[in-house]
Each structure stands twice: as C-alpha cells, then as structure tokens.
Protein backbone atom coordinates (compact mmCIF):
# COMPACT_ATOMS: atom_id res chain seq x y z
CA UNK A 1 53.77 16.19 19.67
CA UNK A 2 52.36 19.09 17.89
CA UNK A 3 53.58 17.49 14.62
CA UNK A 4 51.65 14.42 15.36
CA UNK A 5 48.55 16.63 16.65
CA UNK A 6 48.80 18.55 13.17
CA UNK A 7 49.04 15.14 11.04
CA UNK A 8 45.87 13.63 13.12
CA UNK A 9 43.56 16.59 12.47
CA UNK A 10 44.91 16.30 8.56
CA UNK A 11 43.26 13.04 8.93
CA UNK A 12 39.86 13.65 10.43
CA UNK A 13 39.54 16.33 7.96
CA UNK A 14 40.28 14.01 4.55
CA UNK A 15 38.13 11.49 6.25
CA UNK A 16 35.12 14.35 6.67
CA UNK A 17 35.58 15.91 3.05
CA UNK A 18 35.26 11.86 1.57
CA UNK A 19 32.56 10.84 4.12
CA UNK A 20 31.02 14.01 5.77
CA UNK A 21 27.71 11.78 6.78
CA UNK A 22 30.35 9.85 9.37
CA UNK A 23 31.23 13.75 10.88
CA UNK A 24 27.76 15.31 10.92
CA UNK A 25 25.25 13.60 12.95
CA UNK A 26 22.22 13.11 11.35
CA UNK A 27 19.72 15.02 13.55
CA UNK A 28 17.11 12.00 14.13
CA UNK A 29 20.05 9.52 14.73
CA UNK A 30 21.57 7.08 12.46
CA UNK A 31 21.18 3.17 11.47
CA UNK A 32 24.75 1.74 11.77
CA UNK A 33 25.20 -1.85 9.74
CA UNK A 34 28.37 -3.73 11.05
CA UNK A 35 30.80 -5.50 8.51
CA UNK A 36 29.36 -8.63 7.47
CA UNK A 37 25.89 -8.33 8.14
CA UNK A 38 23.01 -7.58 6.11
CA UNK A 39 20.72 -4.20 5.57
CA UNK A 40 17.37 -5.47 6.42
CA UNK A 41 14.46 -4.15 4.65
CA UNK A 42 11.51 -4.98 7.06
CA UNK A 43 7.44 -5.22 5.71
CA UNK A 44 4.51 -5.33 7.52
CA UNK A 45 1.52 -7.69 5.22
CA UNK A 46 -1.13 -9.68 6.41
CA UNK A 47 0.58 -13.55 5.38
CA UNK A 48 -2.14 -15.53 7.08
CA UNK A 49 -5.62 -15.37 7.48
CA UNK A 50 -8.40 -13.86 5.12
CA UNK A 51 -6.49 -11.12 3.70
CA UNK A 52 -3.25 -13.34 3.01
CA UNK A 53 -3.84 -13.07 -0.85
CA UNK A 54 -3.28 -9.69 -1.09
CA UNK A 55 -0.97 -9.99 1.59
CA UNK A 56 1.43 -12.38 -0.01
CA UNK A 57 1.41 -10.79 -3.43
CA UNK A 58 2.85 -7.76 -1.22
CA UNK A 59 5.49 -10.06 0.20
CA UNK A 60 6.74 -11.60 -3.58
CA UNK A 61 7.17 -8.29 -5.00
CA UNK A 62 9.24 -6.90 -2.21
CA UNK A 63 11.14 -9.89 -2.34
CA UNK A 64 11.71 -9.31 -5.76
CA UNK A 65 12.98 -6.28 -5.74
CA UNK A 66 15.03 -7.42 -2.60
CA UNK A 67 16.81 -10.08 -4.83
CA UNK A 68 17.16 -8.28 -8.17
CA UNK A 69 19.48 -5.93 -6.21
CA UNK A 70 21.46 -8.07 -3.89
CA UNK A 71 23.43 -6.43 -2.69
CA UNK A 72 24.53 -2.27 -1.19
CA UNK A 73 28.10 -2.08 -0.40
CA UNK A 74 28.84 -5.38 0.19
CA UNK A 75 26.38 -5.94 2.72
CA UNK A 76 23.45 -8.37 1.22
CA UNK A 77 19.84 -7.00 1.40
CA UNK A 78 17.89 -9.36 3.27
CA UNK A 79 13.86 -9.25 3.42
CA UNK A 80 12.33 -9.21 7.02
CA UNK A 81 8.78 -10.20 6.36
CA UNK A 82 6.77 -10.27 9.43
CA UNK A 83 2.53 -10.78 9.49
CA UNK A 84 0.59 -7.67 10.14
CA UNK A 85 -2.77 -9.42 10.29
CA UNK A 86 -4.44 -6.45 8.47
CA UNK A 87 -5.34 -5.17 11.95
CA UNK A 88 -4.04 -2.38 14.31
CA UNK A 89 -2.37 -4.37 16.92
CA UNK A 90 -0.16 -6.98 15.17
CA UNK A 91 1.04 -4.02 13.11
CA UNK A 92 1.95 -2.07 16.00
CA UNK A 93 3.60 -5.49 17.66
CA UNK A 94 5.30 -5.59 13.57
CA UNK A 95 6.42 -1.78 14.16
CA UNK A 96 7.79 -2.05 17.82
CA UNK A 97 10.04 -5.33 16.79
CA UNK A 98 11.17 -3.83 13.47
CA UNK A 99 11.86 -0.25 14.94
CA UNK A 100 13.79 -2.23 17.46
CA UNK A 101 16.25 -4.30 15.07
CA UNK A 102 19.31 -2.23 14.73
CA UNK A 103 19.57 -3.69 10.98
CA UNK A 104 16.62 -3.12 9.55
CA UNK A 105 16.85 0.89 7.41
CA UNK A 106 12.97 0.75 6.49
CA UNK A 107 9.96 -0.71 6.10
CA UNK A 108 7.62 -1.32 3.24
CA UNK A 109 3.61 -1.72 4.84
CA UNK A 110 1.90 -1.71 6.78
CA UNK A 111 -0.71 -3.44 4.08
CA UNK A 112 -4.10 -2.09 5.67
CA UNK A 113 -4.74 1.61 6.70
CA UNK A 114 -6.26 0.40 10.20
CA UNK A 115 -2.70 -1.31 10.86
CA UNK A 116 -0.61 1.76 9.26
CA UNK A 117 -2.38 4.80 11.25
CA UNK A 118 -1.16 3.07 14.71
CA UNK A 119 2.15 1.55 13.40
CA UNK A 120 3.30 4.84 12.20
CA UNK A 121 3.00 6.57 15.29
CA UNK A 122 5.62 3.78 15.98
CA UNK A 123 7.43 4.61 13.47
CA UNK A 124 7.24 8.13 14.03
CA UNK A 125 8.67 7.86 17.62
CA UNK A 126 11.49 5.65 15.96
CA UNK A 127 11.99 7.89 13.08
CA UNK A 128 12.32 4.67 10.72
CA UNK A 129 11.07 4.62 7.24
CA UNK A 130 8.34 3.59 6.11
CA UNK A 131 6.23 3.40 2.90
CA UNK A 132 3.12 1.21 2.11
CA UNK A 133 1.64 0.18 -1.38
CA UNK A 134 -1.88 -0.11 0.11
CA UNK A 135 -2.97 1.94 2.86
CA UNK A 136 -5.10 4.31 1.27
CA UNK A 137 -7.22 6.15 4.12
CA UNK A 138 -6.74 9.72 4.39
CA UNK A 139 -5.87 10.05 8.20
CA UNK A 140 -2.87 7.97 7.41
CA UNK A 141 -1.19 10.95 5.80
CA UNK A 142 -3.45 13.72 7.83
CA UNK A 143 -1.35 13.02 10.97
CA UNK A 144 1.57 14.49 10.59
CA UNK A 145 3.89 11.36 9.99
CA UNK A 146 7.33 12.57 8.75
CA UNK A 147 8.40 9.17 7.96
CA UNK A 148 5.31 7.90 5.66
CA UNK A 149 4.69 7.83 2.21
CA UNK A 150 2.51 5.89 -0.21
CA UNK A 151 2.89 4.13 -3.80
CA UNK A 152 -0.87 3.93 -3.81
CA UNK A 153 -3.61 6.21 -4.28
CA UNK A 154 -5.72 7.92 -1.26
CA UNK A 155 -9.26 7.39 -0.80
CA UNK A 156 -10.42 10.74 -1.83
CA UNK A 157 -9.22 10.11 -5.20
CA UNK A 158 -10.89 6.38 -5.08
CA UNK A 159 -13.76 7.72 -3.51
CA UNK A 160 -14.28 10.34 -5.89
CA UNK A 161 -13.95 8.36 -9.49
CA UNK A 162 -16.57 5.98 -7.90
CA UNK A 163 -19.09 8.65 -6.73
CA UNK A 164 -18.33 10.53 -10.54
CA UNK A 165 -19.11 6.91 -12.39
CA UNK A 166 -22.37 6.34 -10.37
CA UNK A 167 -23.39 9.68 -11.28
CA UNK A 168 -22.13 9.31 -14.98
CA UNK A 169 -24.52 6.30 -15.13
CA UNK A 170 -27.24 8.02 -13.21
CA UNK A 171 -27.12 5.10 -9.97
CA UNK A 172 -28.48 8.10 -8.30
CA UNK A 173 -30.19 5.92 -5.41
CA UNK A 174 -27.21 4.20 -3.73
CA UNK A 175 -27.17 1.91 -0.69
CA UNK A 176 -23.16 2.21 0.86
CA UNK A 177 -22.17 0.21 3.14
CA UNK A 178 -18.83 -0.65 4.78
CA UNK A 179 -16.67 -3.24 7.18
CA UNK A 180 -16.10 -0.19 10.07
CA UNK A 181 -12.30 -0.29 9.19
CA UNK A 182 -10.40 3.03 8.71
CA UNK A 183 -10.40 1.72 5.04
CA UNK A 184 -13.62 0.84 4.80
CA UNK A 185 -15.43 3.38 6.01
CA UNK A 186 -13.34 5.82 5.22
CA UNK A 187 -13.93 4.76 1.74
CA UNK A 188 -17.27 4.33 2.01
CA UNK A 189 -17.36 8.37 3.49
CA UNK A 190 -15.22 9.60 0.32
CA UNK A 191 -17.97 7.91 -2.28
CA UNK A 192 -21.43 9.26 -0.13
CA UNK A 193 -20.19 12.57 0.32
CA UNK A 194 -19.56 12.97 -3.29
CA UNK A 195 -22.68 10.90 -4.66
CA UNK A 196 -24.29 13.35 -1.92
CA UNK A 197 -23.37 16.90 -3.30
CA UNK A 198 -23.87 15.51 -7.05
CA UNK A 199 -27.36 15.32 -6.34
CA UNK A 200 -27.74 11.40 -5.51
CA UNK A 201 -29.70 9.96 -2.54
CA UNK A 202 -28.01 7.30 -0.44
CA UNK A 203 -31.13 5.49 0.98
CA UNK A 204 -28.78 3.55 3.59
CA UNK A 205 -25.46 3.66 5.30
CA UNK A 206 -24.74 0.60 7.18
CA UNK A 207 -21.65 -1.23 8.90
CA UNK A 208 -20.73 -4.94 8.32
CA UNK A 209 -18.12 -6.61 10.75
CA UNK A 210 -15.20 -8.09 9.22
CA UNK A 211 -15.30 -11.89 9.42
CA UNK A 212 -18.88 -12.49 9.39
CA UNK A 213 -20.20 -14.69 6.46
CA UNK A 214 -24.00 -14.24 6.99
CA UNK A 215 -25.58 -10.67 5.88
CA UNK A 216 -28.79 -11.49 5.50
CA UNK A 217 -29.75 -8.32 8.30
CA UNK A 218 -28.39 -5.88 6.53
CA UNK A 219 -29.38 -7.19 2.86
CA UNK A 220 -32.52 -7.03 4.62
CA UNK A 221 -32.71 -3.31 4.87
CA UNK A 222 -31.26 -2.36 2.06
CA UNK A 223 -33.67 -4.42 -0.15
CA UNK A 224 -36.23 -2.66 0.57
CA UNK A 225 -35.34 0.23 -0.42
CA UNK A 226 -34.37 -0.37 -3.83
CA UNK A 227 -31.00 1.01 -4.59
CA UNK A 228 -29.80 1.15 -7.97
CA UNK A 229 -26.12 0.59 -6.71
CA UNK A 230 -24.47 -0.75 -3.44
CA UNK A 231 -21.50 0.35 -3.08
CA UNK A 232 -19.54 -1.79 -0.40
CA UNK A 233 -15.81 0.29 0.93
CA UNK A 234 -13.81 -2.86 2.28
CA UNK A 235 -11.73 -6.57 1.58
CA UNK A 236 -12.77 -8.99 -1.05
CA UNK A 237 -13.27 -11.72 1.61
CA UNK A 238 -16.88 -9.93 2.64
CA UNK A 239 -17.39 -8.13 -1.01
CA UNK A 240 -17.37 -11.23 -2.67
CA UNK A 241 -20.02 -13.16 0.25
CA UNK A 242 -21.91 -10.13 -0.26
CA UNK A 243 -22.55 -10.12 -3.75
CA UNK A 244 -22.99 -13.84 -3.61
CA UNK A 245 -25.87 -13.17 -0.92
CA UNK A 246 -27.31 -10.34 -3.03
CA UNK A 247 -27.98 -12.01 -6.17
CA UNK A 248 -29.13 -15.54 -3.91
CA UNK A 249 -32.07 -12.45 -2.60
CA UNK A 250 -32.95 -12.02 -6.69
CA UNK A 251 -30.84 -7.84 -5.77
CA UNK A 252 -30.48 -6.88 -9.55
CA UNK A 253 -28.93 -3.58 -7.98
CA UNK A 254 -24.72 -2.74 -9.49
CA UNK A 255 -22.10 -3.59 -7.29
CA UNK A 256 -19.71 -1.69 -6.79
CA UNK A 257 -16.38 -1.64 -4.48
CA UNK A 258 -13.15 -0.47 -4.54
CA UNK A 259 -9.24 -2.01 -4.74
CA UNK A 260 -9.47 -4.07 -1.36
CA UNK A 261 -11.61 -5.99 -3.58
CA UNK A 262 -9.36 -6.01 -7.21
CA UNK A 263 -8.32 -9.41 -6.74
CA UNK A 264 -9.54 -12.42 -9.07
CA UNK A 265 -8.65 -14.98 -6.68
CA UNK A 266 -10.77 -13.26 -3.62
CA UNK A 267 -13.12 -11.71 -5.66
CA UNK A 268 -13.82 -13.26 -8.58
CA UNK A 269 -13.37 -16.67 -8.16
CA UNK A 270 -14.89 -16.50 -5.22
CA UNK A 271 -18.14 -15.00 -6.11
CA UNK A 272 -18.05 -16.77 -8.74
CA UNK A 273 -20.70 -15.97 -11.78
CA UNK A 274 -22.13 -13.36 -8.69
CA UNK A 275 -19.90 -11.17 -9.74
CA UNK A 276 -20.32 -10.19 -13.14
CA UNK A 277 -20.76 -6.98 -14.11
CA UNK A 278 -19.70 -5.73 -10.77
CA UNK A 279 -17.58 -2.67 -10.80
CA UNK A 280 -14.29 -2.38 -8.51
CA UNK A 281 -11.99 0.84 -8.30
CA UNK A 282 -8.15 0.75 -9.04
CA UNK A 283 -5.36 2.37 -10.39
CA UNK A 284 -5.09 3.59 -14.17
CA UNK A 285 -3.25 0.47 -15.99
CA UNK A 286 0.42 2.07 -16.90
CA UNK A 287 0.92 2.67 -20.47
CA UNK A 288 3.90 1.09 -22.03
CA UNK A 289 6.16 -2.22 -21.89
CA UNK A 290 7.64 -1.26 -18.49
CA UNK A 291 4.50 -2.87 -16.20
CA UNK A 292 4.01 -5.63 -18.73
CA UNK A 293 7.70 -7.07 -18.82
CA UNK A 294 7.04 -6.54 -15.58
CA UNK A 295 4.32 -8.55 -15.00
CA UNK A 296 5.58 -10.97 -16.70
CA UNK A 297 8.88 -11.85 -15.06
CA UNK A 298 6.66 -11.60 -11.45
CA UNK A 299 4.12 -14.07 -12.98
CA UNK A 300 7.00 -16.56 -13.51
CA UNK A 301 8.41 -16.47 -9.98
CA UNK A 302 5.34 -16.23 -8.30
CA UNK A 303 2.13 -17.09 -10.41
CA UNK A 304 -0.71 -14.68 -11.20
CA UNK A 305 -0.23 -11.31 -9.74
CA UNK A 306 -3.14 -10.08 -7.19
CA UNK A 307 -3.56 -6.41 -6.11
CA UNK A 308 -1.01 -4.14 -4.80
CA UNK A 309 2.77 -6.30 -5.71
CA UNK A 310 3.23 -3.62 -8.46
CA UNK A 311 2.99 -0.55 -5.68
CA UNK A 312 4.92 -2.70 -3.22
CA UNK A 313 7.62 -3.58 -6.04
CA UNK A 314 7.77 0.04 -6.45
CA UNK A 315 7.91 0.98 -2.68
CA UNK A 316 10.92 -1.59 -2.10
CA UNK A 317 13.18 0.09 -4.93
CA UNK A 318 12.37 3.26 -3.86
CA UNK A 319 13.66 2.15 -0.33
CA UNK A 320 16.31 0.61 -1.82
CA UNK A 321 17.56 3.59 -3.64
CA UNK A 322 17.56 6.01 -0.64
CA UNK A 323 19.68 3.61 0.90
CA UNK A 324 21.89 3.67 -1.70
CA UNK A 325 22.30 7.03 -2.01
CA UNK A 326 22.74 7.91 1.68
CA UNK A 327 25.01 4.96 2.51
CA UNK A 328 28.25 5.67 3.73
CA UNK A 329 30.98 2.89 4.33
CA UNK A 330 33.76 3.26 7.09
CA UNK A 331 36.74 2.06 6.66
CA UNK A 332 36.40 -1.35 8.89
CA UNK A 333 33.39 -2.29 6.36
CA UNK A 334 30.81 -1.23 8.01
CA UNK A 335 27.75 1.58 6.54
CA UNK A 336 25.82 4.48 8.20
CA UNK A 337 22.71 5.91 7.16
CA UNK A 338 21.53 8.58 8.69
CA UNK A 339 17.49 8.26 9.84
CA UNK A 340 16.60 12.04 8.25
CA UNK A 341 18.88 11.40 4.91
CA UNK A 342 17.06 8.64 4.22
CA UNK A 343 13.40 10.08 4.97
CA UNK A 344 14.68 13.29 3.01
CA UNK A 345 16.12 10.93 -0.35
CA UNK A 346 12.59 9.36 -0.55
CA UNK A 347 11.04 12.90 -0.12
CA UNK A 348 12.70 14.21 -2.94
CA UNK A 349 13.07 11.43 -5.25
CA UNK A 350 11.54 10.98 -8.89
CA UNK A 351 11.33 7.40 -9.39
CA UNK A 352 10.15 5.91 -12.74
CA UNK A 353 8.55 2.46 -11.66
CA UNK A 354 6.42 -0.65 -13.22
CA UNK A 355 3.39 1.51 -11.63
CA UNK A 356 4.71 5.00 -13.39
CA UNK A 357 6.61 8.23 -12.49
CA UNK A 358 6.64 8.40 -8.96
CA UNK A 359 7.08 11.38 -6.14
CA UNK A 360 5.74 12.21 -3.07
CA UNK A 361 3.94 15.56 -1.77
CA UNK A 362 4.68 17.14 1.88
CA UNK A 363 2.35 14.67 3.71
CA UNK A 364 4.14 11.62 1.77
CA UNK A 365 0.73 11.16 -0.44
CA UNK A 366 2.15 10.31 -4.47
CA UNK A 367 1.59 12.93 -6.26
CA UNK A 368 -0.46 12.65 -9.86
CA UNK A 369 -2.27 9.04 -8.95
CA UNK A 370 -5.31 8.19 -11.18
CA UNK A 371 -7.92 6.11 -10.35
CA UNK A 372 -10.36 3.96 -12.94
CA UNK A 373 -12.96 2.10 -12.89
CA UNK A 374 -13.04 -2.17 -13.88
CA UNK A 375 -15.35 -4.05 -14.59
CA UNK A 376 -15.86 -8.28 -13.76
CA UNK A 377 -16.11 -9.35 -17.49
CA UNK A 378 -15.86 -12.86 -19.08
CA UNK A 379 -14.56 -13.91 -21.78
CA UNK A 380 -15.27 -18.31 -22.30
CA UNK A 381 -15.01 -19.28 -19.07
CA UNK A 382 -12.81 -16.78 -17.90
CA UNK A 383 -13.69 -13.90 -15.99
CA UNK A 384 -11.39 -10.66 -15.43
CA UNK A 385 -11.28 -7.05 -14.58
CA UNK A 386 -11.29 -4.82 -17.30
CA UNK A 387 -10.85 -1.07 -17.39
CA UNK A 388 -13.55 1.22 -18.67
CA UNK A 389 -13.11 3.48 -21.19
CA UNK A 390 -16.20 4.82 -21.40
C-alpha cells in the first residue's frame, strides 16, 4: 500500500513539474475547454443599425485573424460575434451572455465607449478578457478595470492633436458640439479644454441626439456666432448630415471631427462634395509594408477597409497569443487557462501588429499611440482622407 501511495504521489508530481497551471489554481478561476470543442473568442460590434459600417469592418478583421490561426491545441478557434448596438445596454446583454459561455477565453469590443464603460463592469465581475479597438473615452480605463485594454488611442490624445491643429491654423473661434455619448462628449471635452487654455474662444457648446437627421436648431445658434471651426466629437452617421446641413445654410466655417467619423463610406460618400476639406482625427498611418500587405489581403476578403479592422485585427492576435501561451492541455484532450494568466500575458506582452508595436500601460491604455490629422481630399472623382504633414 505504501508502495502504491509512493508511486501515486511520483505521479502528481511529474504531472505538476510538466503542467503546473493544472496544480496551482489560478486565483480569479480558470476557463476549462473540453476535448473536442472549440475556444471561442467572443466580440461585442454594433452589426446592424447606423453604426454597422464600422461595426462590421470590426467583425471581418477579427474573423480574420480567427481563421489565419485555426487552430490552439487541437481545439478550433471559433468567432462568437454578437451585436452590441453601439449602446450601453445591448453591450451589457453582449457581456452577461458571453461572460456566461464556459467556452468563450475573451472578448474583443465592445466597439463604442458608452457600451464598453458598462460591459466591463461585467466583465470585471467575470474576470474575462477583454480588449476593444475603438472605445476611446477616458473613463473606460479611469475605472479601475483589471481586465481591459485598448488597441486604439484615448481621447486625450485625439482631443489634444485636434485642439493643437485648430490652434496651429489660428481657428481660434470654435463652435463644439457633440452627440451626449461618453465618446462624444467626452471628445468634444478633451478638444475645448485644450482650444480653451491655448487661448481660443469656444462661442458654443451644444448637444445633438444620436439618430436625429434635422439640425437646423442648433445650426441655428451656432451661425450666428460665426465660428471659424465646428468641431463635432461623435459617429459619421450625424457628422456627415451635419456638414451636409451646414454648407445647405451657405456655413463656410472648417469641419472638423474625429475617428467615429474616418470612414469613406459614412462619411464621405455620404456627405458627399459637403465634405471636402473637412478635417477628421485618426491614428498615425504605420510606416512600412506590414499594414499595407495587410490591407491588402483584408481588401480581398472583405472589400474596402473602414475604420478600426486594423486595431481589431490587432486586438484578436493579441488575444489569441495569450491564449496560446497560457494554454495547458490535460491528458484526456482537454485545455485550461487560467482567468489571471491570461489578463497578466496581455499585460505584459510586446506585440508587433499591422497597426505597430504594441503594449499596454497599468490601466490597459497602449502605450506610445499617435494621433494625426486627415483631410477629405479629391482626386477626379474620388474623394479620400489624407494625412497632413504640415
């Protein structure tokens, strides 16, 4: 009996020096994927409704990355897209299901800051992963949240290089106005306060609702003010009505907004010749092939790229590799990653992506982002963002 005793603890303790994540519990509990069944990777986007553009171009570049790798251990990775409407409730409806489905290891969203600051609380009660590509408010990191990190930029960087190019071009007498989101207005906060102490005047601060397609009270006060600028912090599906109204109301003020509305589908085609010369906000174009080959392959698959599917492509490897790293696989077939591993391989990771080096500070904000200004140009009868240089 003792033999057998001796031989059995031999056992446990070959089985802890190959696979010591299966004899130390992982403090905030661990996601256990059965033999045969798949490692979800869940994401929150808006895929209907006004914001499904953006939304979708979140959802192809996740899937992407979801299908270059395949597989982890033998168990297929299998993308778990569900519709976050770009709003706080369906995210948090997104968060509880996902935080409930014992296969899914993380999530890549939620797509809109006003979805991600309730969601994470979710998430953070859960203690499942999660990482967006486009929630860029600064109370979404200013919580607390162990579990969240970004691929994209926060708005006091945004709302910074917009206040410093207004400035630069002396638009010293600004109108700002905003669509009451976290995002929005948030952004909208960021740019005044800096146009503010650099000496400008903002002549009005208003609040648009989200969905409305007639502005006419608001464009009213403004006009009469005479802003050089109007800065608008929110989605392309009111920037581009805006503009559109502004220059029907003979407004030769700049426009100017920020990455909700980087999209040429949403934005520029839909303003149509509105919207040249406006200026819009957005990350630094990477230097080197890595984003262009990029690009390129995505634009095959899925047609012309919109906003944030390089930061979401980036957010799902990222995911990806944490798994990979912190996966261990029993015997029977079956993997267990443990919740903390996997928030602590993200932490610490140095990813090189299509969007650039990427790693994450203590409150999960990237670390190093740059932000530049674009500018609606055409070219024929093409119109386009381009960066500015000067």
């Amino acid at each position: 009996m003792e033999k057998y005793r001796f031989g059995k603890l031999v056992c446990l303790a070959m089985i802890c020096l190959l696979a010591p994540a299966l004899c130390t519990a992982d403090e905030w509990g661990r996601i256990e994927i059965p033999a045969g069944k798949p490692i979800k990777i869940g994401m929150g986007s808006a895929l209907s409704g006004s914001y499904a553009t953006l939304g979708l171009d979140i959802r192809n570049a996740v899937e992407m990355a979801v299908l270059e790798k395949g597989t982890i251990l033998g168990h297929p990775l299998q993308l778990q897209a569900e519709d976050d409407g770009c709003e706080g409730a369906p995210s948090v409806a997104v968060a509880e299901r996902l935080c409930n489905d014992p296969l899914v290891a993380g999530v890549v969203g939620y797509m809109c800051s006003g979805g991600s600051i309730p969601a994470s609380d979710i998430h953070e009660k859960y203690k499942l992963l999660l990482i967006s590509p486009s929630s860029t408010s600064l109370e979404v990191t200013n919580r607390g949240i162990s579990v969240f990190f970004r691929t994209c930029w926060n708005d006091r960087i945004q709302g910074t290089a917009a206040g410093e190019y207004a400035l630069k071009r002396e638009w010293v007498r600004v109108a700002v106005l905003h669509d009451k989101s976290a995002y929005g207005q948030g952004l909208a906060d960021e740019f005044k306060r800096h146009v503010e102490e650099g000496g400008g005047t903002v002549s009005a601060y208003e609040g648009l609702t989200r969905g409305d397609k007639d502005f006419t009270p608001v464009l009213t006060k403004i006009r009469i003010r005479n802003p050089q600028l109007v800065y608008f912090g929110g989605m392309a599906s009111e920037g581009a009505l805006l503009v559109r109204q502004m220059r029907r109301r003979g407004m030769k003020a700049v426009f100017m907004s920020d990455d909700g509305c980087y999209t040429e589908k949403d934005f520029i085609q839909a303003a149509g010749k509105a919207s040249t010369g406006a200026y819009v906000t957005y990350a630094k174009a990477p230097e080197g092939k890595t984003f262009e080959e990029w690009k390129e392959r995505f634009e095959t698959l899925y047609g012309p790229r919109q906003t944030f599917s390089p930061q979401a492509y980036d957010a799902a490897n990222i995911l990806i590799t944490a798994i990979e790293r912190t996966a261990v696989q029993k015997p029977d077939g079956s993997i267990v990653l443990g919740k903390k591993a996997l928030r602590d391989a993200v932490a610490g990771i140095e990813h090189n992506g299509v969007t650039g080096r990427i790693t994450f500070d203590a409150s999960g904000d990237r670390t190093g982002s740059v932000v530049a200004m674009n500018v609606v140009a055409c070219e024929g009868d093409r119109c386009f963002f381009r960066e500015v240089t000067d």
